[in-house]
PDB file of N, CA and C in Angstrom:
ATOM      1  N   UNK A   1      -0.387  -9.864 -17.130  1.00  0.00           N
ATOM      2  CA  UNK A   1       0.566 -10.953 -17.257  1.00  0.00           C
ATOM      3  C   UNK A   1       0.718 -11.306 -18.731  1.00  0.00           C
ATOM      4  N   UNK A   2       1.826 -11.133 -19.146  1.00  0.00           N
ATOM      5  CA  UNK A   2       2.319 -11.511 -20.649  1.00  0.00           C
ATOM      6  C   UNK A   2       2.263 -13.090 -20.862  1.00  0.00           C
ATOM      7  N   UNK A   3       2.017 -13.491 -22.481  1.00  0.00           N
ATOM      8  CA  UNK A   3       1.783 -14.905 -22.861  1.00  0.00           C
ATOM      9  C   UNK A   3       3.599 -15.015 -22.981  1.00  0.00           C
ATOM     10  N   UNK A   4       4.425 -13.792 -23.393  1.00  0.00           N
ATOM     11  CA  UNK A   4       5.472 -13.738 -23.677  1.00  0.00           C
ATOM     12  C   UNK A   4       6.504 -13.525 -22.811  1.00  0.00           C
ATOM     13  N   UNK A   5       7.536 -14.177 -22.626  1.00  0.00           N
ATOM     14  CA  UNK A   5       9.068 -13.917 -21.682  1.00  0.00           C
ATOM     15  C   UNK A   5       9.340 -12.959 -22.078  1.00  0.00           C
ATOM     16  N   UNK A   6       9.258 -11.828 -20.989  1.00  0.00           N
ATOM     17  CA  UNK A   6      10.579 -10.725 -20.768  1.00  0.00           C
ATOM     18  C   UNK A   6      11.674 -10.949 -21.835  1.00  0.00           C
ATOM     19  N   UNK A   7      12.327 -11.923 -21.823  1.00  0.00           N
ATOM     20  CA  UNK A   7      13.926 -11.663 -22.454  1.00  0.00           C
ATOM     21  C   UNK A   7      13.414 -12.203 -23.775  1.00  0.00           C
ATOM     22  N   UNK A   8      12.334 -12.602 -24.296  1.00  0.00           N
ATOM     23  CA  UNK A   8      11.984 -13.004 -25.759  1.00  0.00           C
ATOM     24  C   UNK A   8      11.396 -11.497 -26.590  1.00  0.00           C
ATOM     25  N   UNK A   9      10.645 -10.818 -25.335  1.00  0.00           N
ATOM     26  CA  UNK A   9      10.449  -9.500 -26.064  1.00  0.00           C
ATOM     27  C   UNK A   9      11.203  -8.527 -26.335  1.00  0.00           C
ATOM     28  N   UNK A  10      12.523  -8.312 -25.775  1.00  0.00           N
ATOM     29  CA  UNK A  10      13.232  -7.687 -25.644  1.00  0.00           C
ATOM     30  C   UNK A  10      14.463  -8.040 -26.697  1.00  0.00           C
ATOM     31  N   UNK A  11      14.412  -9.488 -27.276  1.00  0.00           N
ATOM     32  CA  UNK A  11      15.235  -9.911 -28.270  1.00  0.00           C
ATOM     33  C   UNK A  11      14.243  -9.331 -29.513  1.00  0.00           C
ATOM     34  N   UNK A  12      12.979 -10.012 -30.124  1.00  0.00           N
ATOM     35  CA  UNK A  12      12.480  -9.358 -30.985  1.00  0.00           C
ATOM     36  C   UNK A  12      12.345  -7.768 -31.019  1.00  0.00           C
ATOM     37  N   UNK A  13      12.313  -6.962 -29.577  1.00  0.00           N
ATOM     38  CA  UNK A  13      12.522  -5.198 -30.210  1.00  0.00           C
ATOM     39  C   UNK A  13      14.017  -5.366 -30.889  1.00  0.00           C
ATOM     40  N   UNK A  14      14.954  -5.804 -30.329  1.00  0.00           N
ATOM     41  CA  UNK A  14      16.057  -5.572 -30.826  1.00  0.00           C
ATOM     42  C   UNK A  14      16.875  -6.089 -31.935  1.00  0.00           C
ATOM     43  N   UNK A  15      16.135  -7.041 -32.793  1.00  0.00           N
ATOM     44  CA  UNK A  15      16.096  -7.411 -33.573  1.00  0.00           C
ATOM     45  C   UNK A  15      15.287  -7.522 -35.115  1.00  0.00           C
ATOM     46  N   UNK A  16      14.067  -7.138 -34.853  1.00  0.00           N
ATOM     47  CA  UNK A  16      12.666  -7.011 -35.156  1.00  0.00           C
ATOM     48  C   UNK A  16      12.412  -7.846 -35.948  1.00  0.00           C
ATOM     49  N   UNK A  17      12.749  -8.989 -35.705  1.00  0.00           N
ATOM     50  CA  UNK A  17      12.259 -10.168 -35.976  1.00  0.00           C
ATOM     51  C   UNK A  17      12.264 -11.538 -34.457  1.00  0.00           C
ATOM     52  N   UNK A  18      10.992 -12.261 -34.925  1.00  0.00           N
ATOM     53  CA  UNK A  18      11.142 -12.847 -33.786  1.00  0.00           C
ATOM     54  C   UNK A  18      12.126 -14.268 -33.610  1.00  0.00           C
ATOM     55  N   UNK A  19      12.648 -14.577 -32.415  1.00  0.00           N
ATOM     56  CA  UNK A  19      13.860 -15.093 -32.401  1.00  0.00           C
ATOM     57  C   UNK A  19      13.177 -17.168 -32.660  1.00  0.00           C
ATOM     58  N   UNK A  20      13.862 -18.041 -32.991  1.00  0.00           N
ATOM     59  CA  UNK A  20      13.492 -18.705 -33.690  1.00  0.00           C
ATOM     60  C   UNK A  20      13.278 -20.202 -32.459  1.00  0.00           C
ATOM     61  N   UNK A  21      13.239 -19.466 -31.063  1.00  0.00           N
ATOM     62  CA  UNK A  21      13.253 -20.781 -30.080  1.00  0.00           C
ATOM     63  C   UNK A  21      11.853 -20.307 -29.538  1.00  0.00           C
ATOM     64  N   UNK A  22      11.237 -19.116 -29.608  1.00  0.00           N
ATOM     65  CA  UNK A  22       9.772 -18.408 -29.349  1.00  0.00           C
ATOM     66  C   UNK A  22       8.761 -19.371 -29.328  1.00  0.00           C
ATOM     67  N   UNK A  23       8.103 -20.007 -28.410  1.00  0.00           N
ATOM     68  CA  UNK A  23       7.066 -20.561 -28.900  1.00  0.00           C
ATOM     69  C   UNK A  23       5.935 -20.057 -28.689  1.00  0.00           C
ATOM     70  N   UNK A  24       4.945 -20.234 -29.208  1.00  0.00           N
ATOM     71  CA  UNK A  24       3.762 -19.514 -30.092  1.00  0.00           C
ATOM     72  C   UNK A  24       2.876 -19.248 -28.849  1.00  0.00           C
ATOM     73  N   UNK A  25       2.241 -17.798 -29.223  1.00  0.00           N
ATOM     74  CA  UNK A  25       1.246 -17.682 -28.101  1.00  0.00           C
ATOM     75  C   UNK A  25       0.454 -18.602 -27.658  1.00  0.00           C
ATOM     76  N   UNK A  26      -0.279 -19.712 -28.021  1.00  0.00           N
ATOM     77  CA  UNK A  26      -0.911 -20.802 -27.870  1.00  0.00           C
ATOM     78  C   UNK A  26      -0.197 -21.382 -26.405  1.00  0.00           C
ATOM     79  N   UNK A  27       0.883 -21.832 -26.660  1.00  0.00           N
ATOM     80  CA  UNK A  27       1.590 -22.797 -26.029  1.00  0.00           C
ATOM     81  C   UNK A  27       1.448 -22.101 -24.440  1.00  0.00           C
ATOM     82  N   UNK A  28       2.217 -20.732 -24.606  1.00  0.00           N
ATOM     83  CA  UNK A  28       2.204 -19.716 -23.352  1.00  0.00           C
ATOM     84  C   UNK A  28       0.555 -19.960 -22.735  1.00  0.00           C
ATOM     85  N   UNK A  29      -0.706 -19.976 -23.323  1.00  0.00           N
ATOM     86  CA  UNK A  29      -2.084 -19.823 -22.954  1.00  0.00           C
ATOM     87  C   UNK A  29      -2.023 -21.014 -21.878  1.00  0.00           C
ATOM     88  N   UNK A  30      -1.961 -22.011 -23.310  1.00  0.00           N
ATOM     89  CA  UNK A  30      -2.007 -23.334 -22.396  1.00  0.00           C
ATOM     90  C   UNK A  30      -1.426 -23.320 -21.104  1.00  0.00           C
ATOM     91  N   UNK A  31       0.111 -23.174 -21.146  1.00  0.00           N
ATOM     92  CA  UNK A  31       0.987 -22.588 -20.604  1.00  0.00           C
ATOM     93  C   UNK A  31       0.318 -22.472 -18.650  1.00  0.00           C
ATOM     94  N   UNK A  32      -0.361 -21.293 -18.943  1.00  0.00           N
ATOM     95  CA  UNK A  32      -0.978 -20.388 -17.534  1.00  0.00           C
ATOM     96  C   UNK A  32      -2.314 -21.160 -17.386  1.00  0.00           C
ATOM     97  N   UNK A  33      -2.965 -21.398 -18.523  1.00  0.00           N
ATOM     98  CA  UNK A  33      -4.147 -22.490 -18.025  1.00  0.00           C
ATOM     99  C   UNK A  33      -4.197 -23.820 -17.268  1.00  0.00           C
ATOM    100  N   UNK A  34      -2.566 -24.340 -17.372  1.00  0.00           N
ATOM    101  CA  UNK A  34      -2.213 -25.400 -16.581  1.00  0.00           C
ATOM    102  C   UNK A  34      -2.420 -24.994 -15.718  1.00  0.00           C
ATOM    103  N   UNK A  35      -1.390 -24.195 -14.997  1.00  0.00           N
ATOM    104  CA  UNK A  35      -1.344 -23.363 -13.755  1.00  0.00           C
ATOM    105  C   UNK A  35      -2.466 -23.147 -13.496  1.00  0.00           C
ATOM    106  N   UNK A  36      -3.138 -22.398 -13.754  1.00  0.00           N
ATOM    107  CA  UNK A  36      -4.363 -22.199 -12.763  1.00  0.00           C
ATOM    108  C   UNK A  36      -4.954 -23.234 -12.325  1.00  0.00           C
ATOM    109  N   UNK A  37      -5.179 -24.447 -12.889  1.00  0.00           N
ATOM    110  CA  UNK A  37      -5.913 -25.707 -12.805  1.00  0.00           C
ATOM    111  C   UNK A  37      -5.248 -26.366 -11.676  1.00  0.00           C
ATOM    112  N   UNK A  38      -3.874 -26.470 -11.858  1.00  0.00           N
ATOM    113  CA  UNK A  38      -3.144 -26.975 -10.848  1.00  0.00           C
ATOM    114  C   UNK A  38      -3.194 -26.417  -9.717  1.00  0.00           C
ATOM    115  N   UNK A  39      -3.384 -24.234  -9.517  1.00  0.00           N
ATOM    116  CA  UNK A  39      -3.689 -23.971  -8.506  1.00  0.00           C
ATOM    117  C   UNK A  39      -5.191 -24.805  -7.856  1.00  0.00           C
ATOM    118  N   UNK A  40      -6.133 -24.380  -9.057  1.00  0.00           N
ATOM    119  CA  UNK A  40      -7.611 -24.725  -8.346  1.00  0.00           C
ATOM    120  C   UNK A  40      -7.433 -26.117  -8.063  1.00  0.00           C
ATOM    121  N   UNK A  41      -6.539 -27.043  -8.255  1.00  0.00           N
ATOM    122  CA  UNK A  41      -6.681 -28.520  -7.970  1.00  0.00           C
ATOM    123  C   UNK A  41      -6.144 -28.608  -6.351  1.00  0.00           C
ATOM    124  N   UNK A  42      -4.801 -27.735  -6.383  1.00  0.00           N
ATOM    125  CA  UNK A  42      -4.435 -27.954  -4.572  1.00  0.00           C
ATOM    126  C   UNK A  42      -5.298 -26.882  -3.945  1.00  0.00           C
ATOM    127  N   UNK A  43      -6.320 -25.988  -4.183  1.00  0.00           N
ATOM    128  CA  UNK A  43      -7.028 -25.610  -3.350  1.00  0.00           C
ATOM    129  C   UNK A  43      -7.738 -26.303  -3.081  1.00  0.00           C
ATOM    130  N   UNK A  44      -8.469 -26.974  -3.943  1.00  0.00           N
ATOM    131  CA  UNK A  44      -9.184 -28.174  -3.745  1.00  0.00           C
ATOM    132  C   UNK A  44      -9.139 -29.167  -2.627  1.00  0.00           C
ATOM    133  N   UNK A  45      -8.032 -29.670  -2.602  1.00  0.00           N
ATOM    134  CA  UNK A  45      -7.171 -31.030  -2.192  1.00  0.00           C
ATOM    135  C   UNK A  45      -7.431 -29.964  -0.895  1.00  0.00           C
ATOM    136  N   UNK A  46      -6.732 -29.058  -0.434  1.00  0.00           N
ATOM    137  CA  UNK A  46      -6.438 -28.556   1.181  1.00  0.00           C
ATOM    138  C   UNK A  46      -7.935 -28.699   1.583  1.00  0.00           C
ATOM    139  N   UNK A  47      -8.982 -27.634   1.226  1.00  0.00           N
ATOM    140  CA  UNK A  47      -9.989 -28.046   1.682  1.00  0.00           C
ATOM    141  C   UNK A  47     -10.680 -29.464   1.549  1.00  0.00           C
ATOM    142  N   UNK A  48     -10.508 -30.551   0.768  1.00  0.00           N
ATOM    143  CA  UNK A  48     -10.714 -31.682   1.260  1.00  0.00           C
ATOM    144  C   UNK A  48      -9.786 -32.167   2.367  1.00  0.00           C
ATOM    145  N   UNK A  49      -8.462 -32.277   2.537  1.00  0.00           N
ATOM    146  CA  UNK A  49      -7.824 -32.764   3.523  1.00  0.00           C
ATOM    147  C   UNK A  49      -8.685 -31.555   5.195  1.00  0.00           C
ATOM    148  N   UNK A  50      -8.688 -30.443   4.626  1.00  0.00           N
ATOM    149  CA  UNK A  50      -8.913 -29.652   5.908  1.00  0.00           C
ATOM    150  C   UNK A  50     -10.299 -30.314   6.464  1.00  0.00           C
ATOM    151  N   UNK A  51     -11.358 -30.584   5.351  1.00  0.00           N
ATOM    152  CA  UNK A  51     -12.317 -31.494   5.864  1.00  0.00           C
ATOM    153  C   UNK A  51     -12.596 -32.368   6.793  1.00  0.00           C
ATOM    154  N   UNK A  52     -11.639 -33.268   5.602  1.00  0.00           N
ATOM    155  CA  UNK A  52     -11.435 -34.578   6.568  1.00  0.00           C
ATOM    156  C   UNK A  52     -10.601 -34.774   7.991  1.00  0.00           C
ATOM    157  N   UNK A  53      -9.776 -34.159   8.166  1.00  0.00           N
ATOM    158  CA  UNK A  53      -9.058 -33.670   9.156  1.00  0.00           C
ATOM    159  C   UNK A  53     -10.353 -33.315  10.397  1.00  0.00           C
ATOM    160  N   UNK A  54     -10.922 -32.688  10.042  1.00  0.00           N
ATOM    161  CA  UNK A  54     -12.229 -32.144  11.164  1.00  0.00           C
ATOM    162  C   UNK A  54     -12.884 -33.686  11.712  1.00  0.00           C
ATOM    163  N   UNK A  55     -13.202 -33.978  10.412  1.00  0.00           N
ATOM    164  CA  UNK A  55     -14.095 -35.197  10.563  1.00  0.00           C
ATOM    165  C   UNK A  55     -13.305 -36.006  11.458  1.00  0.00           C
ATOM    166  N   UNK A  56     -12.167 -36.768  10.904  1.00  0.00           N
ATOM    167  CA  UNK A  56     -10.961 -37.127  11.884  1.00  0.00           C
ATOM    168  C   UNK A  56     -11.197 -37.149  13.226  1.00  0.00           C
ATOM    169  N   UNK A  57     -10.577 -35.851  13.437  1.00  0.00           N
ATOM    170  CA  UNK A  57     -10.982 -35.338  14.900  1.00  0.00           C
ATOM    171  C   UNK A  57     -11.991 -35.179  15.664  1.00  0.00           C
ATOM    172  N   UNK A  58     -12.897 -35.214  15.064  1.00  0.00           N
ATOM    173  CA  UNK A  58     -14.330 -35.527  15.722  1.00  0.00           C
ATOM    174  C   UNK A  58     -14.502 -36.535  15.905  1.00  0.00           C
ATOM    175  N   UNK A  59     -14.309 -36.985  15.220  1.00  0.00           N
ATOM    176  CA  UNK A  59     -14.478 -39.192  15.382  1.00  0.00           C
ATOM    177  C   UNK A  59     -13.406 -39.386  16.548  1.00  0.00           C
ATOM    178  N   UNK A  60     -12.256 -39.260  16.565  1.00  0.00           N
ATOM    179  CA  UNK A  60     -10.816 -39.329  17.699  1.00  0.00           C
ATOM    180  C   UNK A  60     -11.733 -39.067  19.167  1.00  0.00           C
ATOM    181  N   UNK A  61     -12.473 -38.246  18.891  1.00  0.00           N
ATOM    182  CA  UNK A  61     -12.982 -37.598  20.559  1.00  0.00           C
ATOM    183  C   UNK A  61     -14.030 -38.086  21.088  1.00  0.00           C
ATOM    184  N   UNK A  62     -15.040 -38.836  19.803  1.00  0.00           N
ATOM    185  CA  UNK A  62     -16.356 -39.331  20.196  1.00  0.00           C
ATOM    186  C   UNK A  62     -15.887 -40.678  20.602  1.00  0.00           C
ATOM    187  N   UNK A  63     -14.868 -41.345  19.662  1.00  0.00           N
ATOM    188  CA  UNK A  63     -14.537 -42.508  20.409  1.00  0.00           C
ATOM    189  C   UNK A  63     -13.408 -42.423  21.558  1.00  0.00           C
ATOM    190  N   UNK A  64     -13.140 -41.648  21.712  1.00  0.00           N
ATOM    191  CA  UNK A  64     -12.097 -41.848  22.970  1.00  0.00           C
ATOM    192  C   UNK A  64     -13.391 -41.474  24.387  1.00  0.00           C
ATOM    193  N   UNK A  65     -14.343 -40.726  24.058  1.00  0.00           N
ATOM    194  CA  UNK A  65     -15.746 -40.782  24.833  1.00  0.00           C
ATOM    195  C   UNK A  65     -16.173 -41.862  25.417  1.00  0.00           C
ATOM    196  N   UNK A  66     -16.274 -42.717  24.372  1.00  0.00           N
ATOM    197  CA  UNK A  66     -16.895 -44.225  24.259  1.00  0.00           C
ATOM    198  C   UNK A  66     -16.222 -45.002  25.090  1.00  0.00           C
ATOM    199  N   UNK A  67     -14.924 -45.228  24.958  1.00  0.00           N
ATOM    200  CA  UNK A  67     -14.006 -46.181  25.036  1.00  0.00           C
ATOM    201  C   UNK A  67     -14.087 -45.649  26.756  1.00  0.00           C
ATOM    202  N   UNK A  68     -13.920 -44.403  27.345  1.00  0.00           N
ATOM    203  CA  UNK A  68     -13.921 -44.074  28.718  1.00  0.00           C
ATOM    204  C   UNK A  68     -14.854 -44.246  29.587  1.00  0.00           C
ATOM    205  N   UNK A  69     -16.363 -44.193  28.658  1.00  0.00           N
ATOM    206  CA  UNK A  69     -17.488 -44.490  29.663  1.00  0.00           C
ATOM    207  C   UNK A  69     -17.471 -46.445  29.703  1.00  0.00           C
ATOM    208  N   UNK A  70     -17.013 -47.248  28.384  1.00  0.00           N
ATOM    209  CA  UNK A  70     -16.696 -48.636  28.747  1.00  0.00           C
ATOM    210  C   UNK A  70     -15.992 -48.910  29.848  1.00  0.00           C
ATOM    211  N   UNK A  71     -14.428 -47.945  30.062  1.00  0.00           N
ATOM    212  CA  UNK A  71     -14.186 -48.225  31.314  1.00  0.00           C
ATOM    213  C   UNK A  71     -14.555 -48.461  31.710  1.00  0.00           C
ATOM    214  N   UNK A  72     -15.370 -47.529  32.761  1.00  0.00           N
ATOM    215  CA  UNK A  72     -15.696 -46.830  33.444  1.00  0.00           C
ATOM    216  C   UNK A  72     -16.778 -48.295  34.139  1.00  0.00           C
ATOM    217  N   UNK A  73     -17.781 -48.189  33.129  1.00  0.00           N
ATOM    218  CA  UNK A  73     -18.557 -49.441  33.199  1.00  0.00           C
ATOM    219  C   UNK A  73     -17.882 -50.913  33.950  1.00  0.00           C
ATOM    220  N   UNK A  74     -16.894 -51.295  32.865  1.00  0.00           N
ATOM    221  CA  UNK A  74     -15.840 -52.630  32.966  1.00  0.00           C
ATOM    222  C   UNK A  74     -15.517 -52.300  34.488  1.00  0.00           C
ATOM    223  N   UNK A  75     -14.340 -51.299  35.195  1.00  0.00           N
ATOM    224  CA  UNK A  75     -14.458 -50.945  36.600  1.00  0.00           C
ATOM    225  C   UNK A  75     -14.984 -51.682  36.862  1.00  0.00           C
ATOM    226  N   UNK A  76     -16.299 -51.249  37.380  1.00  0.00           N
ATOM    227  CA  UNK A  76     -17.718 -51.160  38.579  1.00  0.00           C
ATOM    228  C   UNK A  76     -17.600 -52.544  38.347  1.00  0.00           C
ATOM    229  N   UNK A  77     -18.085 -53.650  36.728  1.00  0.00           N
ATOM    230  CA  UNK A  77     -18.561 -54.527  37.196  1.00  0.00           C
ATOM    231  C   UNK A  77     -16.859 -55.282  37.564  1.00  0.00           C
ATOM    232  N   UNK A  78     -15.320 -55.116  37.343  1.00  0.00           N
ATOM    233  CA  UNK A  78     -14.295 -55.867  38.111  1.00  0.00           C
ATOM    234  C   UNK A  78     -14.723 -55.639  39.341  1.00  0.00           C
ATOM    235  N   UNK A  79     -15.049 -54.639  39.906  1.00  0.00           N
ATOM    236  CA  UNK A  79     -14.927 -54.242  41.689  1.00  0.00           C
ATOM    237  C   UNK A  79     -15.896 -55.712  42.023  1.00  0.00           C
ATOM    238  N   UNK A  80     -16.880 -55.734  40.844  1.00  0.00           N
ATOM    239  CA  UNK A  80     -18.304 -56.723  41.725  1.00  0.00           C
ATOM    240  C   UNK A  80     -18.100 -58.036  42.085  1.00  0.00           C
ATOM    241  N   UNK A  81     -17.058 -58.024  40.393  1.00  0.00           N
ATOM    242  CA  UNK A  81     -16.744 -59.741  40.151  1.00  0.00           C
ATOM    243  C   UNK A  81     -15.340 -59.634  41.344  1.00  0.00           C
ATOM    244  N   UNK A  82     -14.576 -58.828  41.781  1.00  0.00           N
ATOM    245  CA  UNK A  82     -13.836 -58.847  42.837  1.00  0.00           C
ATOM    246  C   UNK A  82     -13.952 -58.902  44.260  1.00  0.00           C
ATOM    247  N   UNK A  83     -15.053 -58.726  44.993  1.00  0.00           N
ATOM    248  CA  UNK A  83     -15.614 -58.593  45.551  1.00  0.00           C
ATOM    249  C   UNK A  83     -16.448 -60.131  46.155  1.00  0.00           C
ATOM    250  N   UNK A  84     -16.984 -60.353  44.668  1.00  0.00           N
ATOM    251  CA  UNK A  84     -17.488 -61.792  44.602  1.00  0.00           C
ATOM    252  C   UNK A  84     -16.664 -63.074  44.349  1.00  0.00           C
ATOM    253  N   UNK A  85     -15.317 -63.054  44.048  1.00  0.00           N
ATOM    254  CA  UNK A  85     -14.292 -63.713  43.719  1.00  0.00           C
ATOM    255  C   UNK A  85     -13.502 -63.928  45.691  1.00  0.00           C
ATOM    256  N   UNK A  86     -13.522 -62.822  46.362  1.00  0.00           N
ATOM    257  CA  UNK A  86     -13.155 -62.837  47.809  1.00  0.00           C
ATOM    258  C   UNK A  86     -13.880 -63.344  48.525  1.00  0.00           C
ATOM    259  N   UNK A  87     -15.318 -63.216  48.481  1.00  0.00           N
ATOM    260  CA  UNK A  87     -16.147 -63.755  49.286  1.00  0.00           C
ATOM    261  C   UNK A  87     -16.411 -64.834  49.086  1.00  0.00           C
ATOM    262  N   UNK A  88     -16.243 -65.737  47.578  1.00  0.00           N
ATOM    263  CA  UNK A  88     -16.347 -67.151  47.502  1.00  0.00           C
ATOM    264  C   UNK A  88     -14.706 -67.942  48.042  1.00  0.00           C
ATOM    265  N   UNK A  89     -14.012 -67.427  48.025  1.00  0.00           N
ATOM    266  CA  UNK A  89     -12.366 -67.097  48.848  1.00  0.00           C
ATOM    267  C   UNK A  89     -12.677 -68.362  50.612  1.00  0.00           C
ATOM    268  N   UNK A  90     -12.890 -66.562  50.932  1.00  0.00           N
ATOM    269  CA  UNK A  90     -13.537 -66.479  52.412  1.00  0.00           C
ATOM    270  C   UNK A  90     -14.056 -67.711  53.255  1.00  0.00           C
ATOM    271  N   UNK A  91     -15.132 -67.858  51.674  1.00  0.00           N
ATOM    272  CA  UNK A  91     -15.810 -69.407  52.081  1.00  0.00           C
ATOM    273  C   UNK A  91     -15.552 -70.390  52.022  1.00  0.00           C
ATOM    274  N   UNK A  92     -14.565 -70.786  51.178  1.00  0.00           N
ATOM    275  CA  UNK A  92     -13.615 -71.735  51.012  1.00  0.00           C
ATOM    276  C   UNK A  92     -12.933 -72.243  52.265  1.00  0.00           C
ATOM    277  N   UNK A  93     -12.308 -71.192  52.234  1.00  0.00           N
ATOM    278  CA  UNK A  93     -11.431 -71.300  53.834  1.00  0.00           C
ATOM    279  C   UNK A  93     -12.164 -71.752  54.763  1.00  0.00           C
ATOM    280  N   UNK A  94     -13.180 -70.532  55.691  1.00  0.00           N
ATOM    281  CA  UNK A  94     -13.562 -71.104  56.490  1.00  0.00           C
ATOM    282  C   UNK A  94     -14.426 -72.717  56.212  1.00  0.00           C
ATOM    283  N   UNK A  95     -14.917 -72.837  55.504  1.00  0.00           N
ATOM    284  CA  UNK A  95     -15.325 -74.644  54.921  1.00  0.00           C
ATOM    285  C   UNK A  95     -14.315 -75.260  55.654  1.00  0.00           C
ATOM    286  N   UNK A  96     -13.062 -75.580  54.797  1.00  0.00           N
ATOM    287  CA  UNK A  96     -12.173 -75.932  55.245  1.00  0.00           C
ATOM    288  C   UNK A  96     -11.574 -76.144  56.603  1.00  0.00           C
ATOM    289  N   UNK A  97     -11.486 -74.455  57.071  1.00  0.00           N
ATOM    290  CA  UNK A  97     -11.273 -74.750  58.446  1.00  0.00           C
ATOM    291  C   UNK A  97     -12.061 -75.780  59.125  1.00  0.00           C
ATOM    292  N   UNK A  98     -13.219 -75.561  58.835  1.00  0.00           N
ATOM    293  CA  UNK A  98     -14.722 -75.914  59.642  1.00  0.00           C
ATOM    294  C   UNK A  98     -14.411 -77.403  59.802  1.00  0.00           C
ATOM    295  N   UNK A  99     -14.108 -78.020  58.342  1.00  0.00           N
ATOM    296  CA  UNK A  99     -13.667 -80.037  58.392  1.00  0.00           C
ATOM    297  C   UNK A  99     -12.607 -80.067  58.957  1.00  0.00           C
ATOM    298  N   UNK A 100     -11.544 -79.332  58.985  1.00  0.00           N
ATOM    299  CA  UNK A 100     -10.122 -79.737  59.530  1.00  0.00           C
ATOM    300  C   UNK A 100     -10.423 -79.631  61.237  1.00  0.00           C
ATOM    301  N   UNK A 101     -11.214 -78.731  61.734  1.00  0.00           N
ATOM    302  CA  UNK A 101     -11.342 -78.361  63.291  1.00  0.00           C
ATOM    303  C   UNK A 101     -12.664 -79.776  63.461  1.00  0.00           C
ATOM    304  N   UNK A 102     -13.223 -80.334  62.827  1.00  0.00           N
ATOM    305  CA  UNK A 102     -14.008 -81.264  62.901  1.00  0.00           C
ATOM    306  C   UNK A 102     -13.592 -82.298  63.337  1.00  0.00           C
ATOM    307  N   UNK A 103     -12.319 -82.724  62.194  1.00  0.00           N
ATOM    308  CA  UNK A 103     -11.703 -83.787  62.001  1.00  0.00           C
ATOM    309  C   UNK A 103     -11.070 -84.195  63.225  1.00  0.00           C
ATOM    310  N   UNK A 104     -10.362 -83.061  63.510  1.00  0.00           N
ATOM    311  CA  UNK A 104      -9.496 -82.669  64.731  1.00  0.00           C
ATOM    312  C   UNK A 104      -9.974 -83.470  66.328  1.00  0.00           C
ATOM    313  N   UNK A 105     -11.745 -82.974  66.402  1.00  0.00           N
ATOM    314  CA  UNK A 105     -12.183 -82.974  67.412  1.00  0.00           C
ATOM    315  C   UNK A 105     -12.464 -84.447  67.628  1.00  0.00           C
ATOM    316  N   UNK A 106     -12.502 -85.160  66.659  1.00  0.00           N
ATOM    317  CA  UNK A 106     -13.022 -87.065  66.628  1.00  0.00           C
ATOM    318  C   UNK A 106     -11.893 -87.519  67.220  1.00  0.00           C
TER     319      UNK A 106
END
């Protein structure tokens, strides 16, 4: 890989002097040393995002784990407190009945 443009070398053969907008091998170095840096910087960056991305997703699944066995839990004890919410119901009523058929009978 040349420090130099194609069409800059091809003006100095044909001229044999170099043309006066050329900038200096230096600049070209720097030039490709950016570049590479900038490559090694987004390789960088992907494997951190690809990282974290994992991590992400591992966390997404352990808590969606969590959150299903809480259900799951919450359920059982609505069924209990439902269960126990009918039967104090139940008792109500018949109470009730029990004074009104009382009342009835005097």
């Amino acid at each position: 890989m040349s420090a130099v443009p194609e069409e800059a070398l091809k003006e100095t053969a044909a001229t044999s002097e170099p043309p006066n907008r050329l900038a200096s091998p230096e600049f070209f170095f720097l030039l490709q040393r950016i570049d590479r840096l900038d490559e090694k910087l987004s390789r960088e960056i992907k494997e951190v995002d690809l990282k974290l991305t994992a991590r992400i997703d591992n966390l997404d699944e352990k808590l969606s784990r969590e959150i299903k066995e809480v259900e799951v839990r919450l359920d059982a004890k609505l069924d209990t407190l439902r269960f126990w919410t009918i039967g104090a119901v139940i008792t109500l009523i018949a109470g009730f009945a029990g004074v009104i058929i009382a009342l009835l009978q005097r």
